[in-house]
Protein backbone atom coordinates (compact mmCIF):
# COMPACT_ATOMS: atom_id res chain seq x y z
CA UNK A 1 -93.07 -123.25 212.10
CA UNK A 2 -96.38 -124.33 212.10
CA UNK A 3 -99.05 -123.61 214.55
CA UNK A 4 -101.46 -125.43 216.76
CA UNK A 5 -104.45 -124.64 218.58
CA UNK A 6 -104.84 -126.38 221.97
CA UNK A 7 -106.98 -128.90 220.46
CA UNK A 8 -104.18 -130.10 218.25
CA UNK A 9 -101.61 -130.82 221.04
CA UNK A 10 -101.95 -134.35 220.52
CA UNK A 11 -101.35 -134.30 216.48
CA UNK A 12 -98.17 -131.77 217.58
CA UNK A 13 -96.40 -134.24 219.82
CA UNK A 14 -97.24 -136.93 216.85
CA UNK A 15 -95.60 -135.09 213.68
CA UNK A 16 -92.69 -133.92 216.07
CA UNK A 17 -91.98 -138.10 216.78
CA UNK A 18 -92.62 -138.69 212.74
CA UNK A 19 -89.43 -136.16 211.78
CA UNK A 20 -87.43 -137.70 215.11
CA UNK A 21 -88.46 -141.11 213.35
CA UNK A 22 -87.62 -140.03 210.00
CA UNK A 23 -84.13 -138.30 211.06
CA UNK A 24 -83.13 -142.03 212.76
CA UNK A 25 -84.56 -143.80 209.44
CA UNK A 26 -86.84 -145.89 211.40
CA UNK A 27 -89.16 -146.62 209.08
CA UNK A 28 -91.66 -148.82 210.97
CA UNK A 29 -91.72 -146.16 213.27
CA UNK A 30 -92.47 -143.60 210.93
CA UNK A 31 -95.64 -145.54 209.23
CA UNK A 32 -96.87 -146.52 212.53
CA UNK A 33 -96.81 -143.26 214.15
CA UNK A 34 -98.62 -142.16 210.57
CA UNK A 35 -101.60 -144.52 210.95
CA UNK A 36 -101.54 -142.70 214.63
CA UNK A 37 -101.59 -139.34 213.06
CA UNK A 38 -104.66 -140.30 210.93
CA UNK A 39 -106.70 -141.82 214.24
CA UNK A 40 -105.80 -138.33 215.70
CA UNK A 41 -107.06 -136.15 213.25
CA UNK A 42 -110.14 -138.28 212.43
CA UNK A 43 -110.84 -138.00 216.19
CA UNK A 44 -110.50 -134.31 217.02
CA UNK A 45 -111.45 -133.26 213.59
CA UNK A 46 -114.79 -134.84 213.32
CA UNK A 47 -115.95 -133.83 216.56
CA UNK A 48 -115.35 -130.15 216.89
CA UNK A 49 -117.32 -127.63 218.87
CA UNK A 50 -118.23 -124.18 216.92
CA UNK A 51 -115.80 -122.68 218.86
CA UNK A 52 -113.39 -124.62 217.82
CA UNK A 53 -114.37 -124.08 214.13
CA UNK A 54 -114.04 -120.93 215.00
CA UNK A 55 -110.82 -120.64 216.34
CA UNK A 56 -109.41 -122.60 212.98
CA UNK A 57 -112.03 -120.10 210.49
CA UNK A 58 -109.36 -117.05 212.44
CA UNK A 59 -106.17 -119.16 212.57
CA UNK A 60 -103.48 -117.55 211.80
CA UNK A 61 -101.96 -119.80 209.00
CA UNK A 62 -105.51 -120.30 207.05
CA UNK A 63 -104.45 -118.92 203.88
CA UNK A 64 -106.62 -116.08 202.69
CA UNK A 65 -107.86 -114.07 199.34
CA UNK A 66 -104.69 -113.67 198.06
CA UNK A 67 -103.13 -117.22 198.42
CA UNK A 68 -106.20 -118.83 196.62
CA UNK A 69 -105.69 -116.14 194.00
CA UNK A 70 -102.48 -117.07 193.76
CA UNK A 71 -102.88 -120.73 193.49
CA UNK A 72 -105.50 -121.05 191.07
CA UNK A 73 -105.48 -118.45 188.92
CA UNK A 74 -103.47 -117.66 185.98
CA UNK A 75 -102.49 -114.97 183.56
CA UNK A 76 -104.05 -112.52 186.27
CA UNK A 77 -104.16 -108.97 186.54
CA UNK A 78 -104.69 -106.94 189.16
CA UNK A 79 -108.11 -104.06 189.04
CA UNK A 80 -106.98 -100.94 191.48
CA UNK A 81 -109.56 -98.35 192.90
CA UNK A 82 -112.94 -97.32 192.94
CA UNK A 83 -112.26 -93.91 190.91
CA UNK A 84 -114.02 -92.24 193.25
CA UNK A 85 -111.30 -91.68 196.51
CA UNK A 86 -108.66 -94.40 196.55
CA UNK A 87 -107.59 -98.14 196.02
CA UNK A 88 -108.90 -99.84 199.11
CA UNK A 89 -106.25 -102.77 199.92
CA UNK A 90 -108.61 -104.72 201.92
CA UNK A 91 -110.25 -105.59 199.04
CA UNK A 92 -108.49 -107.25 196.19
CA UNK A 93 -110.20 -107.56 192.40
CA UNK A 94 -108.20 -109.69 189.79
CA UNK A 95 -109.15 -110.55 186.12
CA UNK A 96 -107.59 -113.88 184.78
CA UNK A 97 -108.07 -117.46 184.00
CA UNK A 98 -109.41 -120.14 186.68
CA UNK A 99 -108.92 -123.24 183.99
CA UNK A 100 -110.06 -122.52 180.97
CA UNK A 101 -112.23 -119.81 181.69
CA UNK A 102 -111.53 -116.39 182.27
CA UNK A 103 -112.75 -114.81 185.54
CA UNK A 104 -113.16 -112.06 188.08
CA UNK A 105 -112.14 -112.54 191.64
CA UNK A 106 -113.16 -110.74 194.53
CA UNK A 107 -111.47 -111.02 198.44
CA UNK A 108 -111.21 -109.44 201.24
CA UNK A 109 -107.32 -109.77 202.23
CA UNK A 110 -106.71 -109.04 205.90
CA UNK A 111 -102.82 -109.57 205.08
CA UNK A 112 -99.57 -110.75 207.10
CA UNK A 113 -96.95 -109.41 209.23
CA UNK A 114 -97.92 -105.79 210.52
CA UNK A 115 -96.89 -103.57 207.87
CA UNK A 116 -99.36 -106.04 205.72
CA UNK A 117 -102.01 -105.94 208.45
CA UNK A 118 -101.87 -102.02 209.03
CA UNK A 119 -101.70 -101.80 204.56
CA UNK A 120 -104.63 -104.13 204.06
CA UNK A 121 -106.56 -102.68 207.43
CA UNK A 122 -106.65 -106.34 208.75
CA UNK A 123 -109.12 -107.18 206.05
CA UNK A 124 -111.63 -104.56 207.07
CA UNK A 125 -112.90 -102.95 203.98
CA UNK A 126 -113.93 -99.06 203.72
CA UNK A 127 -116.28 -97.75 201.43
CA UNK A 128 -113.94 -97.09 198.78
CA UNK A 129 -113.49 -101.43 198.48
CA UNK A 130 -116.83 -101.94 198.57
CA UNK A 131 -117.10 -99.54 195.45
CA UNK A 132 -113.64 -101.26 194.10
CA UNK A 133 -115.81 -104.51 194.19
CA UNK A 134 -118.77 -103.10 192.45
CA UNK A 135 -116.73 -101.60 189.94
CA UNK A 136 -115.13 -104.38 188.91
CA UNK A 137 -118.46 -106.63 189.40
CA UNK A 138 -120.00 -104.21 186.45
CA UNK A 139 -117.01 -104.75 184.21
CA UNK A 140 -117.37 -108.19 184.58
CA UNK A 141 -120.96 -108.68 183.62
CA UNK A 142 -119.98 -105.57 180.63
CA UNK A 143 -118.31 -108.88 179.20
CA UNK A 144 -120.50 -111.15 180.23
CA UNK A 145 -117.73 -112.52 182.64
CA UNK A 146 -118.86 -114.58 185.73
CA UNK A 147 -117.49 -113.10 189.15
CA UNK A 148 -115.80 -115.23 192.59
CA UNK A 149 -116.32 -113.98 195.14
CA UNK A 150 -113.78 -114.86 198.81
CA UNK A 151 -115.22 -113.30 201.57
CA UNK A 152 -113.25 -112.93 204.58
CA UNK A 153 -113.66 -109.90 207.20
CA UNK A 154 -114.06 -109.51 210.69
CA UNK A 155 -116.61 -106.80 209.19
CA UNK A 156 -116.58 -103.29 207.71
CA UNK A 157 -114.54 -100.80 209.03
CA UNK A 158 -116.35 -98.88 211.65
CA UNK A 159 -114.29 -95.39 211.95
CA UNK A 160 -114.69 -92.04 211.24
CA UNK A 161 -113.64 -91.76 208.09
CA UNK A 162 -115.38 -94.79 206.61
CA UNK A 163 -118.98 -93.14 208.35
CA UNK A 164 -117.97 -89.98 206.43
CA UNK A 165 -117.96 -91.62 202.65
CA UNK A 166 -121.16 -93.45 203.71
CA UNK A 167 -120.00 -96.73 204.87
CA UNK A 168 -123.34 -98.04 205.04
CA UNK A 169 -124.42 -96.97 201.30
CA UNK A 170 -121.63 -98.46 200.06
CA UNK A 171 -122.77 -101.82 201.71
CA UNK A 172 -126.67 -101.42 200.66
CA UNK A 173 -125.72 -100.01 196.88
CA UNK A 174 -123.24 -103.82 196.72
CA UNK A 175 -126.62 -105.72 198.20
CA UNK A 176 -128.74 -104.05 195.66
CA UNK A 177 -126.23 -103.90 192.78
CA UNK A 178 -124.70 -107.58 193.10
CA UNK A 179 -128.89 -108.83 193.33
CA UNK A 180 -129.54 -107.80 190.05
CA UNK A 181 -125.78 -108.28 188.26
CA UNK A 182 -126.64 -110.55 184.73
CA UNK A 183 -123.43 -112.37 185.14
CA UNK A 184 -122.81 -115.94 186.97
CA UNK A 185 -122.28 -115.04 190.60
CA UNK A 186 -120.60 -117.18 192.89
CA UNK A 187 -119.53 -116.32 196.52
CA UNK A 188 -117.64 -118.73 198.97
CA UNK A 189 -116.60 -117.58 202.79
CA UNK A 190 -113.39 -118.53 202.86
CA UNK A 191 -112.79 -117.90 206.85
CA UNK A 192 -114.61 -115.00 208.57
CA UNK A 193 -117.89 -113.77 207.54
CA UNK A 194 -118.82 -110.83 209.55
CA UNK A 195 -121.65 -108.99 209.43
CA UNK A 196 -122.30 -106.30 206.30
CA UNK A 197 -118.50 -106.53 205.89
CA UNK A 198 -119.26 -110.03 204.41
CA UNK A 199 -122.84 -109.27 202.77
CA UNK A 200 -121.52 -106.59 201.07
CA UNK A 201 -119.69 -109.37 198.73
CA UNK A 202 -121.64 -112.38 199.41
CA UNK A 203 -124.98 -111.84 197.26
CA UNK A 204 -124.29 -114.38 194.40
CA UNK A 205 -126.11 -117.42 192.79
CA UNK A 206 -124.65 -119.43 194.71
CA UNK A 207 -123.51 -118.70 198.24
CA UNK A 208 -121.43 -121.81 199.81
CA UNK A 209 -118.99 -121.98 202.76
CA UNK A 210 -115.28 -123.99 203.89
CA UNK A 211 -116.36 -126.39 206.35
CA UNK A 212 -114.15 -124.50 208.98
CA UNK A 213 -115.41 -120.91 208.28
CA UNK A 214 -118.17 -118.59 209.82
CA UNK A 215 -120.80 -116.23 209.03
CA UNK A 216 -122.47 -114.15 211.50
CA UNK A 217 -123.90 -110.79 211.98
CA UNK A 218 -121.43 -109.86 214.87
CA UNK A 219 -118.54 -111.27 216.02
CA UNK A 220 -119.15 -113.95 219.39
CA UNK A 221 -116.99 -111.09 221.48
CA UNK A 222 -119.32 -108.56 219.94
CA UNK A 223 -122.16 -110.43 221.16
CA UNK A 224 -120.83 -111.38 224.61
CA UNK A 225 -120.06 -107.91 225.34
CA UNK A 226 -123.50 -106.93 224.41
CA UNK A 227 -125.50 -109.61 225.98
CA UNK A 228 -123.70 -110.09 229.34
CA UNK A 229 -120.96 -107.79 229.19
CA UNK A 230 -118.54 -110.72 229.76
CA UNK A 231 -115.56 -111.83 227.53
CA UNK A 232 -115.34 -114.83 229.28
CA UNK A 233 -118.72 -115.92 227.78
CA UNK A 234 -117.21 -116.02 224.39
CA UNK A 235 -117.72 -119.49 223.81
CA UNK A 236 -121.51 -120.13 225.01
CA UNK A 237 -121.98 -116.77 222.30
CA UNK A 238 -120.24 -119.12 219.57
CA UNK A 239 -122.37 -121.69 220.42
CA UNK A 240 -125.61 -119.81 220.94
CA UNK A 241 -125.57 -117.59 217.41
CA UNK A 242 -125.57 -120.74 215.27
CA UNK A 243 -122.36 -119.34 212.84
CA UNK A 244 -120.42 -122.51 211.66
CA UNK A 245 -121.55 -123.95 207.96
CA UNK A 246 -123.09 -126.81 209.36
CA UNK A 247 -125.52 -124.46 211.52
CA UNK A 248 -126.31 -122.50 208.45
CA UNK A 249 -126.49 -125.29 205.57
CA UNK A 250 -129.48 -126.97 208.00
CA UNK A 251 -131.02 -123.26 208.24
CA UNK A 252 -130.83 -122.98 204.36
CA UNK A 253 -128.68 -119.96 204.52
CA UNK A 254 -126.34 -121.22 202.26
CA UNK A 255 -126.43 -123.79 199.29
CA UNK A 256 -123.75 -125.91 199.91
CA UNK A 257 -120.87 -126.89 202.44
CA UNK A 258 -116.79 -127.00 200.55
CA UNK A 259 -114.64 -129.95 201.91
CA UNK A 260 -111.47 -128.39 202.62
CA UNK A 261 -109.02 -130.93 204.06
CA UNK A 262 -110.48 -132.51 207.40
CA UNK A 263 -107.43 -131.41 209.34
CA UNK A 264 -108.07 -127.46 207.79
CA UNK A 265 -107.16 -125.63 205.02
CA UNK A 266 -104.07 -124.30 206.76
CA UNK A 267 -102.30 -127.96 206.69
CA UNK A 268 -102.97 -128.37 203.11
CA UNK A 269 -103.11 -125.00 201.10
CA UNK A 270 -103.37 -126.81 197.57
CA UNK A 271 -106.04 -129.56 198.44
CA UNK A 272 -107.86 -126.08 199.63
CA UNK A 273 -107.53 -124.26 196.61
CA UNK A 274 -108.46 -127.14 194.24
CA UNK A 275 -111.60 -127.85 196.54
CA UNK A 276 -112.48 -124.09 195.42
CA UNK A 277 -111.47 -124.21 191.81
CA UNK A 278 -113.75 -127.38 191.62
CA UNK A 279 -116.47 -126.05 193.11
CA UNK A 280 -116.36 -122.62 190.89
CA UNK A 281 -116.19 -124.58 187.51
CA UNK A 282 -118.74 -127.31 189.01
CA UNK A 283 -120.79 -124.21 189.98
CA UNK A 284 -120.42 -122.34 186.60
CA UNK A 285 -121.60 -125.25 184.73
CA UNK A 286 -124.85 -125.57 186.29
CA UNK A 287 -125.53 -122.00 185.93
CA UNK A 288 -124.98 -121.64 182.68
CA UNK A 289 -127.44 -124.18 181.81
CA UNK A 290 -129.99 -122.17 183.09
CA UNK A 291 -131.25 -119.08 181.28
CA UNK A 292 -130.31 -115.15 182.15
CA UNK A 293 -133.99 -115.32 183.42
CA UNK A 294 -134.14 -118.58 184.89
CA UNK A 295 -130.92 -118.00 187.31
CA UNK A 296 -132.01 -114.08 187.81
CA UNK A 297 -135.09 -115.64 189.30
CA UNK A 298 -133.92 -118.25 191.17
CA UNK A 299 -131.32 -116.24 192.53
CA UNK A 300 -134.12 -113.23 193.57
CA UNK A 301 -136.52 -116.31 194.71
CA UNK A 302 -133.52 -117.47 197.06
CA UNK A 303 -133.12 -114.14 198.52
CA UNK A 304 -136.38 -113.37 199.48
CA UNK A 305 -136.43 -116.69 201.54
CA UNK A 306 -133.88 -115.59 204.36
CA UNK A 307 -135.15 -114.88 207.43
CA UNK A 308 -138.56 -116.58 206.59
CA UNK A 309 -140.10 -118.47 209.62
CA UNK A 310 -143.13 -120.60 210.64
CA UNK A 311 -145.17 -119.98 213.87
């Protein structure tokens, strides 16, 4: 069964007359209640609030890491552990084939179901992932491989354990590491950004977004609990801290904006994954035009940008 945000009452009560239609045979019915369906979603779709956006970057049917793996890749195998402590599930690193050209993808997974959840840590990485990634980042660019990269995290995990194997080394070494990598880099937020969670797997060429996803250095709750100690004030947060890709594309935080299907990746799971797939091979073309030096550069020239500002 599908599910819908409040929002999307109105396109719930539509598709639920389009099978009644369909089960009576009433075809008239069926493509007039169709053209009503695609008023409806141009309507509410195209005029979302960022909390809104937000609500459909955490929904609970977007499909994550693995689903895109599993839709566009091919003749993939799976790269376990850091050999340092332990495989990190949260973080998933597969070797195949996206096309024609062979590949190394990088997610966060935050997993189904609650076995899944509790086995993947709800897509909260420890160190060990972070180390996973860089380990299989450096065997990629050994073979001169280019490297995907789906971020998707509420953020690093923050416990005990993770503090104790340097949680916050593990993020800076990725920054550092993944700046200077001489392979084709490409990083796309797939759903939730958050915080060094994300960073540590979003340094890349080219860093890009899903129109419905975020990236922001702390969750809105985070925030609202900080600020004014108020869940309530969740939404004016979401809308204060600028976090949806259109906030960010007009702050040149990130190069470009993916069109995943107006009505959200979650609706149409293979229009999602071919938007990616497309923009990966689009994106590895262009790079490899330019020369090792040429894309090291621009890619150190578009770092040092973020966070300027003009008084």
């Amino acid at each position: 069964m599908a599910t819908f945000l409040d929002f999307e009452k109105k396109i719930k009560v539509i598709q639920e007359d389009i099978i009644s239609a369909r089960v009576r045979h009433d075809e008239s019915a069926v493509k007039t209640l169709e053209a009503d369906l695609d008023k409806a979603v141009s309507k509410i779709f195209t005029t979302l609030s960022p909390f809104q956006k937000l609500q459909l970057a955490r929904h609970v049917d977007r499909p994550y890491a693995l689903d895109y793996i599993n839709l566009i890749m091919r003749d993939k195998y799976e790269i376990h552990g850091d050999r340092h402590f332990r495989d990190d599930a949260a973080i998933l690193c597969y070797l195949g084939y996206i096309g024609n050209e062979k590949v190394m993808v990088i997610g966060e997974q935050k997993g189904r179901g609650t076995k899944n959840k509790i086995r993947r840590n709800f897509g909260m990485p420890h160190p060990e992932g972070y180390r996973k990634a860089l380990r299989a980042a450096k065997m990629a660019e050994k073979f001169n491989i280019p490297v995907l990269m789906l971020v998707d995290t509420p953020g690093a995990y923050p416990g005990l354990g993770a503090e104790e194997r340097n949680q916050s080394e593990a993020i800076a070494r990725n920054l550092l590491e993944f700046s200077q990598l001489n392979t084709q880099t490409v990083a796309i937020v797939i759903g939730e950004g958050g915080s060094g969670g994300a960073l540590a797997i979003s340094v890349a060429d080219k860093f890009s977004m899903m129109r419905y996803s975020v990236f922001s250095v702390i969750s809105p709750e985070g925030c609202s609990a900080i600020l004014w100690n108020d869940p309530k004030k969740v939404e004016a947060a979401t809308n204060a801290m600028k976090i949806t890709s259109e906030d960010l594309k007009e702050l040149n935080l990130i190069d470009d904006i993916i069109d995943e299907p107006l009505i959200g990746a979650h609706r149409d799971k293979q229009k999602a994954a071919e938007a990616i797939s497309d923009y990966f091979l689009q994106s590895l073309k262009s790079l490899r035009d330019m020369s090792d030096e040429q894309r090291l550069e621009t890619r150190y020239n578009k770092l040092i940008k973020v966070g300027a500002y003009s008084e």
